[in-house]
N, C-alpha and C. Protein backbone atom coordinates (compact mmCIF):
# COMPACT_ATOMS: atom_id res chain seq x y z
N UNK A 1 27.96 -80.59 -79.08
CA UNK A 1 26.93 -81.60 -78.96
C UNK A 1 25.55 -81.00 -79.26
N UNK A 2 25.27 -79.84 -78.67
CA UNK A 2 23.98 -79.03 -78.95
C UNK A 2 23.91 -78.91 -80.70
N UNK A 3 24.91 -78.34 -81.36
CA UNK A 3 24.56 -78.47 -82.73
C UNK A 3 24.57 -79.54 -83.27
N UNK A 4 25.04 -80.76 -83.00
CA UNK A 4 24.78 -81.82 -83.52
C UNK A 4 23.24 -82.25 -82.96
N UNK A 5 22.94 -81.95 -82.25
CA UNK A 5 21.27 -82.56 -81.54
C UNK A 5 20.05 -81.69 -82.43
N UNK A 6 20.58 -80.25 -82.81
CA UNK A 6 19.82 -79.41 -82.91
C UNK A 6 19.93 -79.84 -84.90
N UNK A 7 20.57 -80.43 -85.56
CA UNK A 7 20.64 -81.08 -86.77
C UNK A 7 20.19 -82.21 -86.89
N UNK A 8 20.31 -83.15 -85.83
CA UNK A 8 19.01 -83.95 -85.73
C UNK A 8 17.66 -84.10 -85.82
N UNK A 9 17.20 -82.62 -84.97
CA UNK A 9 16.22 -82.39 -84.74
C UNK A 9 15.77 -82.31 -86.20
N UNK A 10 16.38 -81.26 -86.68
CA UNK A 10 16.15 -80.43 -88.18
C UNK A 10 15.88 -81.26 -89.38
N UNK A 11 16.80 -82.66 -89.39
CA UNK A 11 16.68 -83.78 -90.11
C UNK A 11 15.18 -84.54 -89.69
N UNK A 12 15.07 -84.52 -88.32
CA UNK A 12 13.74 -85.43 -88.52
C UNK A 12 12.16 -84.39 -88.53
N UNK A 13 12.56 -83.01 -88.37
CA UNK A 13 11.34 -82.18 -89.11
C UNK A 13 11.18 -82.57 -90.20
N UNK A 14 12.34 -82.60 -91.11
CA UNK A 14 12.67 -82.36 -92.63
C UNK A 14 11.70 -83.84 -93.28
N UNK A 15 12.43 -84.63 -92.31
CA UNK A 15 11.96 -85.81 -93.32
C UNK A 15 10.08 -86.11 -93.13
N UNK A 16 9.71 -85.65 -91.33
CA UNK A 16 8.35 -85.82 -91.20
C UNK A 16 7.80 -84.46 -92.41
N UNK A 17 8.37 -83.33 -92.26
CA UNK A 17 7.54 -82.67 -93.53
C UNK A 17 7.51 -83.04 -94.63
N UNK A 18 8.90 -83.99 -95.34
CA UNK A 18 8.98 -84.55 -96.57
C UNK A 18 7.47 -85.82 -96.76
N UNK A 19 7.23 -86.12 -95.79
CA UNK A 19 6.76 -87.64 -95.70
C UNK A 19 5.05 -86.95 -95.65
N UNK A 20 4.81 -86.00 -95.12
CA UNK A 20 3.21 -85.98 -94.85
C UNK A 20 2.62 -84.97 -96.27
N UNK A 21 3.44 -84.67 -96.83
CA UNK A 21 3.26 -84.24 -98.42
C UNK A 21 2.31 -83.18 -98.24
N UNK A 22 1.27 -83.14 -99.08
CA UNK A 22 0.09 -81.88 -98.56
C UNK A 22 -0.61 -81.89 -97.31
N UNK A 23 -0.61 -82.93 -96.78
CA UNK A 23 -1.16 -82.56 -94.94
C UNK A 23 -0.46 -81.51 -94.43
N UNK A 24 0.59 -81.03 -94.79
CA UNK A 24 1.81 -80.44 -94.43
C UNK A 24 0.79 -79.28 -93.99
N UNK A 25 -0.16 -78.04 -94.41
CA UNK A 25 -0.84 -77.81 -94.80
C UNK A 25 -2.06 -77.45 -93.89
N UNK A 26 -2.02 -78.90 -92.88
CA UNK A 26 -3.09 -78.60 -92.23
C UNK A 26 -2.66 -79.09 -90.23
N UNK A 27 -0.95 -79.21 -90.56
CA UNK A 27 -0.39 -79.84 -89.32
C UNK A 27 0.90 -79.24 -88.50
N UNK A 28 0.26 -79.48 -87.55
CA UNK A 28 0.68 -78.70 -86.24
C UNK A 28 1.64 -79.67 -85.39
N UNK A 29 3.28 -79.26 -85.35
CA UNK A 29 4.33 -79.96 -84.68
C UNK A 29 4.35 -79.27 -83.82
N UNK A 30 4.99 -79.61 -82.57
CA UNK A 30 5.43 -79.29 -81.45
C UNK A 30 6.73 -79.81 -80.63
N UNK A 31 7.25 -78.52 -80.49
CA UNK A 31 8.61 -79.32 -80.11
C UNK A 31 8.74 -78.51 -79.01
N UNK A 32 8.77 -79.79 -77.71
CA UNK A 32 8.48 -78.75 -76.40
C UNK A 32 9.68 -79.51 -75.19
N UNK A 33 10.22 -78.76 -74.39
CA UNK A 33 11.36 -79.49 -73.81
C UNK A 33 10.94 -78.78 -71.93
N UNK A 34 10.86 -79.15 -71.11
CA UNK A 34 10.86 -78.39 -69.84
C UNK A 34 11.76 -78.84 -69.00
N UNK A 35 13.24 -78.76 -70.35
CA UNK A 35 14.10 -79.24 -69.19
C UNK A 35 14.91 -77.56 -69.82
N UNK A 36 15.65 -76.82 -69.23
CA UNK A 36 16.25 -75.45 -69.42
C UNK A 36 17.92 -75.67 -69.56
N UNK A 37 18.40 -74.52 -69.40
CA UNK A 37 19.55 -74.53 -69.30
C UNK A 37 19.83 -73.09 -68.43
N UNK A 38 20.82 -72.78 -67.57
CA UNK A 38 20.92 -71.28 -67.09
C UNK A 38 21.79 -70.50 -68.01
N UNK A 39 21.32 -69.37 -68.02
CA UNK A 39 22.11 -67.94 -68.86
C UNK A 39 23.73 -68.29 -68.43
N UNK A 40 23.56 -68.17 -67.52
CA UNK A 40 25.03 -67.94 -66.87
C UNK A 40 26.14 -69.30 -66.88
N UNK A 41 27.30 -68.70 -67.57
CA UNK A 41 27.95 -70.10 -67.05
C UNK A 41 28.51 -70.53 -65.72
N UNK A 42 28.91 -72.03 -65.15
CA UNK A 42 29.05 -72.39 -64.65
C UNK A 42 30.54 -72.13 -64.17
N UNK A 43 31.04 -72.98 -63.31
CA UNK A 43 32.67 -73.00 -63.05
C UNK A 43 33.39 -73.83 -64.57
N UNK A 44 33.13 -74.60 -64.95
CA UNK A 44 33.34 -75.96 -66.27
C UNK A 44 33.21 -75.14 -67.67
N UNK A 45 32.63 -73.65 -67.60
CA UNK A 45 32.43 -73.17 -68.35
C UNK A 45 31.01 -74.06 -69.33
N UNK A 46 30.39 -74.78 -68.52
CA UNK A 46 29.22 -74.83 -68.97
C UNK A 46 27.75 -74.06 -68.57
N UNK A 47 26.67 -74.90 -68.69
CA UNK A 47 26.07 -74.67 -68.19
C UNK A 47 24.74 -75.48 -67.04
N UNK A 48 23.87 -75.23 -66.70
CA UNK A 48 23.36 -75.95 -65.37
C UNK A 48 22.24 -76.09 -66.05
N UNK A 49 21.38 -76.90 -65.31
CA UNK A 49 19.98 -77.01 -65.27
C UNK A 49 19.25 -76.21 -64.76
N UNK A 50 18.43 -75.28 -65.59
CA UNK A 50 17.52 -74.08 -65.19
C UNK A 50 16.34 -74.02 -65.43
N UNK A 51 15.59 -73.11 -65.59
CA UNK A 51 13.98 -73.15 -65.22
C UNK A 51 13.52 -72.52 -66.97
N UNK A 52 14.48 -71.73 -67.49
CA UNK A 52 14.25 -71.42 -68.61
C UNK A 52 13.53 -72.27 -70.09
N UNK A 53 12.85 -72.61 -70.59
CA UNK A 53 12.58 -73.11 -71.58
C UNK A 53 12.22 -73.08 -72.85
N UNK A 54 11.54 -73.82 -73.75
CA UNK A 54 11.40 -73.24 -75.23
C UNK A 54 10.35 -74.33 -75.88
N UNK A 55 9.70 -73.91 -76.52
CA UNK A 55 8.32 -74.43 -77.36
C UNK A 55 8.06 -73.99 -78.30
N UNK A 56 8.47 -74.91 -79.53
CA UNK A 56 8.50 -74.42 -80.76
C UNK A 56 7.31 -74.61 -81.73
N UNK A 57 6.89 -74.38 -82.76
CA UNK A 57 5.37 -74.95 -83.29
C UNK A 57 6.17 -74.65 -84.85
N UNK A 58 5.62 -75.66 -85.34
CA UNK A 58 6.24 -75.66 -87.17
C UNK A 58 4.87 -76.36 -88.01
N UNK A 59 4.56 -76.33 -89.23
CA UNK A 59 3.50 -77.34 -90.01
C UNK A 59 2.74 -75.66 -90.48
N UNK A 60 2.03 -75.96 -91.49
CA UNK A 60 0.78 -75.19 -92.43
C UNK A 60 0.25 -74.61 -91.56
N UNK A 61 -0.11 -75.19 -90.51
CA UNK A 61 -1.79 -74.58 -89.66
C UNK A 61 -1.11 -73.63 -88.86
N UNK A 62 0.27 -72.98 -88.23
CA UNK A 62 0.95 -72.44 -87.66
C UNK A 62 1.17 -71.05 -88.29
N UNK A 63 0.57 -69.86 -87.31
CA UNK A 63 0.54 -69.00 -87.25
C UNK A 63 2.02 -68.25 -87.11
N UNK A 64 2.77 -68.49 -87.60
CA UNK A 64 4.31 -68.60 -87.38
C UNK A 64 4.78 -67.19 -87.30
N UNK A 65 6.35 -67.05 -87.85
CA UNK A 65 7.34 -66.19 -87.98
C UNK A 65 7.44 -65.21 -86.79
N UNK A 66 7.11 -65.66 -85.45
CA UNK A 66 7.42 -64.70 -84.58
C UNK A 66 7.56 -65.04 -83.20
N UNK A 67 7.47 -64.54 -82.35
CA UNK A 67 7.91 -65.07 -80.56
C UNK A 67 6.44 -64.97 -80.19
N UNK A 68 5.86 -66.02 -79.43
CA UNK A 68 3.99 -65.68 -79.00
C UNK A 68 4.79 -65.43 -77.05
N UNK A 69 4.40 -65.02 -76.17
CA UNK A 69 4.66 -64.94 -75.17
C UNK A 69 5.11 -64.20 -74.97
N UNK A 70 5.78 -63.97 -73.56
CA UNK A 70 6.32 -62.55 -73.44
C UNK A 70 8.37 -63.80 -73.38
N UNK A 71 8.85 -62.72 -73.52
CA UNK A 71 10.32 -63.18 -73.92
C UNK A 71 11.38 -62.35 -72.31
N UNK A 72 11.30 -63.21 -72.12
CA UNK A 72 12.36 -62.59 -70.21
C UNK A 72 13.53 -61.96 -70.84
N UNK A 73 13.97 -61.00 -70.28
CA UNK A 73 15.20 -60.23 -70.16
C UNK A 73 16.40 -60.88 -69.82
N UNK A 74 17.44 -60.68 -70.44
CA UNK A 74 18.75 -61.89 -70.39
C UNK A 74 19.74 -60.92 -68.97
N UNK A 75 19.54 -59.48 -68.78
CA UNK A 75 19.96 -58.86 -68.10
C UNK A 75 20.29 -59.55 -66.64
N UNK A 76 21.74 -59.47 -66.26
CA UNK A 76 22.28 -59.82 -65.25
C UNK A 76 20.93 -59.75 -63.94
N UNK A 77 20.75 -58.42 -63.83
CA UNK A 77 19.40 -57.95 -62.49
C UNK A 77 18.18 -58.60 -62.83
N UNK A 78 17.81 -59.01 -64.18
CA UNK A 78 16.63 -59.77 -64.28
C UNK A 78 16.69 -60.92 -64.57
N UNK A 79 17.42 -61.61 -64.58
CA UNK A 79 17.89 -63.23 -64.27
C UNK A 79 17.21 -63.81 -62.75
N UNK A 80 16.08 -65.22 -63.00
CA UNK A 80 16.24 -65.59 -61.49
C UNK A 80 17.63 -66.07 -60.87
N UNK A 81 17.45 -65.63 -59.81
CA UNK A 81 18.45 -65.91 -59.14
C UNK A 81 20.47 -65.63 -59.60
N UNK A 82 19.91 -64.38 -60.58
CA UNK A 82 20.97 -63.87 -60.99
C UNK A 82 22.19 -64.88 -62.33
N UNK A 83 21.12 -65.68 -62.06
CA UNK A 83 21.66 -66.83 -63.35
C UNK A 83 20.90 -67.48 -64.25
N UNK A 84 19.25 -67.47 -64.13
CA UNK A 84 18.46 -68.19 -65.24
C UNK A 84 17.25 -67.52 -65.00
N UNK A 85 16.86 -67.89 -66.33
CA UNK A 85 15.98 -67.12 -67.11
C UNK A 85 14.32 -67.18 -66.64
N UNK A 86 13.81 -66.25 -66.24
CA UNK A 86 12.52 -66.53 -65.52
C UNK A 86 11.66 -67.04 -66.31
N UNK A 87 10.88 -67.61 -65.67
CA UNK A 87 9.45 -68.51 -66.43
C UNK A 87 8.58 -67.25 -66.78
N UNK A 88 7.63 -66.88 -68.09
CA UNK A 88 6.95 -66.47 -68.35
C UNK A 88 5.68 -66.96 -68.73
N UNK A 89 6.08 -68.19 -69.06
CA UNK A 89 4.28 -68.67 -69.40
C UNK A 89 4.50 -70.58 -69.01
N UNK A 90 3.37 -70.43 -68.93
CA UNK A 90 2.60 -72.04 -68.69
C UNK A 90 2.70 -72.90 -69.56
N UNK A 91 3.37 -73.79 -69.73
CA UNK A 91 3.75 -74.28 -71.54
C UNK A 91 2.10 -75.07 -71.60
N UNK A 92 1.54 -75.07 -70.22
CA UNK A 92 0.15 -75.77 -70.30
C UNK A 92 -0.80 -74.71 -71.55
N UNK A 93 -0.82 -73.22 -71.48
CA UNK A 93 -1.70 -72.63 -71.77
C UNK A 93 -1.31 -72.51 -73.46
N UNK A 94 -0.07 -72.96 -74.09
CA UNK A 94 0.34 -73.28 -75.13
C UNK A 94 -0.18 -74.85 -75.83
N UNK A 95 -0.55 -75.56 -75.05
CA UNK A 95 -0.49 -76.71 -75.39
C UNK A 95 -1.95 -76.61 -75.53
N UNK A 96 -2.72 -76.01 -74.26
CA UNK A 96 -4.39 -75.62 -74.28
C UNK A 96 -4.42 -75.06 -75.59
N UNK A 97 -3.96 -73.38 -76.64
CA UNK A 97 -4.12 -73.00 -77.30
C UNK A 97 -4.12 -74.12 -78.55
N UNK A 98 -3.18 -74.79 -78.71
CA UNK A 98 -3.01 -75.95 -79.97
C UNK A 98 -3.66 -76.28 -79.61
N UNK A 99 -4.18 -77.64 -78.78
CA UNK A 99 -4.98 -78.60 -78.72
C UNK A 99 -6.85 -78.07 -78.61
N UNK A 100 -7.34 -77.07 -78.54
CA UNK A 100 -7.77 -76.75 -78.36
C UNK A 100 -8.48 -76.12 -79.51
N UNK A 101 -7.55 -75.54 -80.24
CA UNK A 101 -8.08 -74.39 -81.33
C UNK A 101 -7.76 -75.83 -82.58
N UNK A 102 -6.92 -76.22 -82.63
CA UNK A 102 -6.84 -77.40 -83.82
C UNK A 102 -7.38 -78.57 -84.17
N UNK A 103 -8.09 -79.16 -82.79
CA UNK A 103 -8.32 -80.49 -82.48
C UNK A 103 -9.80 -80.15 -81.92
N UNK A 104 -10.34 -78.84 -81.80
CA UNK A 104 -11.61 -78.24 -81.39
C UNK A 104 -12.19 -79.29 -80.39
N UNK A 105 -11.30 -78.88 -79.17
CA UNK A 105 -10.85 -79.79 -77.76
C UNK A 105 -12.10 -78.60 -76.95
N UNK A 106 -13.16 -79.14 -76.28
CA UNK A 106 -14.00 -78.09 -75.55
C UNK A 106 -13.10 -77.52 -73.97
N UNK A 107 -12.74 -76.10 -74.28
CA UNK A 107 -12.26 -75.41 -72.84
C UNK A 107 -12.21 -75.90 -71.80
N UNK A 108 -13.36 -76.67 -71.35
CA UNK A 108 -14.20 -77.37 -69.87
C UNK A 108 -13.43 -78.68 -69.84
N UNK A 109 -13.36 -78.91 -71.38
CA UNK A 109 -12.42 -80.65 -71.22
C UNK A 109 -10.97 -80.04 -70.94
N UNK A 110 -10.45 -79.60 -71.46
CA UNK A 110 -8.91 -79.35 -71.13
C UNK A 110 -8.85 -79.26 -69.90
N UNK A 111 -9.64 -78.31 -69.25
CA UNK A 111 -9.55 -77.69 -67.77
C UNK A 111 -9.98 -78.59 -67.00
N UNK A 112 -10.36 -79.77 -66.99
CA UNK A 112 -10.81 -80.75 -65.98
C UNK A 112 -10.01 -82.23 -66.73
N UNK A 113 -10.27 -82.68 -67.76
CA UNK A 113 -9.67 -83.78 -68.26
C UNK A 113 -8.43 -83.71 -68.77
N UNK A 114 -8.02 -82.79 -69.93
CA UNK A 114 -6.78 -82.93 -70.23
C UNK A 114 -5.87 -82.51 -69.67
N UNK A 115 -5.78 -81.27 -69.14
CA UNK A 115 -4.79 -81.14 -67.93
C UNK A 115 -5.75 -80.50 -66.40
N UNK A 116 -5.80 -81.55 -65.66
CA UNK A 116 -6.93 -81.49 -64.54
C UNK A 116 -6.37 -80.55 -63.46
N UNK A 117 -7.22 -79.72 -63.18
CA UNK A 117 -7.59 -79.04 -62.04
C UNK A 117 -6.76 -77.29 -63.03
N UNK A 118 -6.80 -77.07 -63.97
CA UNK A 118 -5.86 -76.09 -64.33
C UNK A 118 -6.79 -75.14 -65.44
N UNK A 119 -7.85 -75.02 -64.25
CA UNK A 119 -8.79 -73.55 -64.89
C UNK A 119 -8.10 -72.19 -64.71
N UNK A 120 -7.20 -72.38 -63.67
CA UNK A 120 -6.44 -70.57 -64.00
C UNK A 120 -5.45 -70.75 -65.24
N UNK A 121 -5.40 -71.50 -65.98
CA UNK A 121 -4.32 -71.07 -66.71
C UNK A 121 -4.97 -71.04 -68.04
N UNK A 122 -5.16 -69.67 -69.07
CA UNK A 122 -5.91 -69.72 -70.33
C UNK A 122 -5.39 -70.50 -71.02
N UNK A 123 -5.79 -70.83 -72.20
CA UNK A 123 -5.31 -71.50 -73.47
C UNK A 123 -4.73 -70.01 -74.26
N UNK A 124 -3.58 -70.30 -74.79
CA UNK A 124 -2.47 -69.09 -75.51
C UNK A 124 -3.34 -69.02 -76.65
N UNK A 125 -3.88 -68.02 -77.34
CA UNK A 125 -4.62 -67.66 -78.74
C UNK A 125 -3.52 -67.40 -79.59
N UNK A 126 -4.53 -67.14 -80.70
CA UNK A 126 -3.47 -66.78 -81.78
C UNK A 126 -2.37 -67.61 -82.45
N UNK A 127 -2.26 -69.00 -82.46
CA UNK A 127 -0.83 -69.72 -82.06
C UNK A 127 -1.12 -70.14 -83.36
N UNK A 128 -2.36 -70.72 -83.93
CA UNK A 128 -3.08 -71.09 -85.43
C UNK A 128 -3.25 -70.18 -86.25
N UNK A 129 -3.39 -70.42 -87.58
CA UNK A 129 -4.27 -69.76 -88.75
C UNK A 129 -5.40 -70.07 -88.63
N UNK A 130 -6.33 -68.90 -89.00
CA UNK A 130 -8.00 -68.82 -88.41
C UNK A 130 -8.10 -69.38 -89.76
């Protein structure tokens, strides 16, 4: 089912990149999920609902081809709770970095209006082409 969802996905990048022609160029996708899955399988040989997640960025203006964040250890001892994958970043301070650096969103607005009360958490740099 996951590869069929994950060919979905791929089909409707494909066709929004087919469709925005040279904007392509100057635009910033986001494909953000905060629902996880745990490392570990289950009894069903599946898997559970975990804390782990993923935020992807695709389009021209994307500083791409690499992992931005720090990337958690899959290791049995560094697993929370010995089964899923610890949180490393704020998908807020990702969303601050795009919206922010692309949409030249002022710091003070994010941190009070767009996502309110959430001055400890920076905006992620680097995520754009300067």
């Amino acid at each position: 089912m996951l590869a069929r969802k994950l060919a979905e996905l791929d089909q409707g990048l494909r066709q929004f990149h087919d469709g925005v022609g040279a904007l392509w160029s100057r635009t910033v996708v986001m494909v953000v999920t905060e629902f996880g899955r745990t490392v570990a399988v289950n009894g069903t040989g599946g898997t559970d609902h975990g804390t782990g997640t993923v935020a992807m960025l695709a389009g021209g203006a994307v500083a791409g081809g690499r992992i931005a964040g720090d990337w958690p250890v899959v290791a049995p001892a560094q697993l929370n709770e010995g089964r899923d994958l610890r949180a490393t970043t704020d998908l807020r301070s990702v969303f601050k970095g795009v919206v922010g650096d692309h949409l030249g969103i002022a710091t003070s607005t994010l941190d009070a209006r767009v996502f309110p009360d959430s001055q400890g958490v920076r905006a992620m740099t680097g995520l754009l082409r300067g």
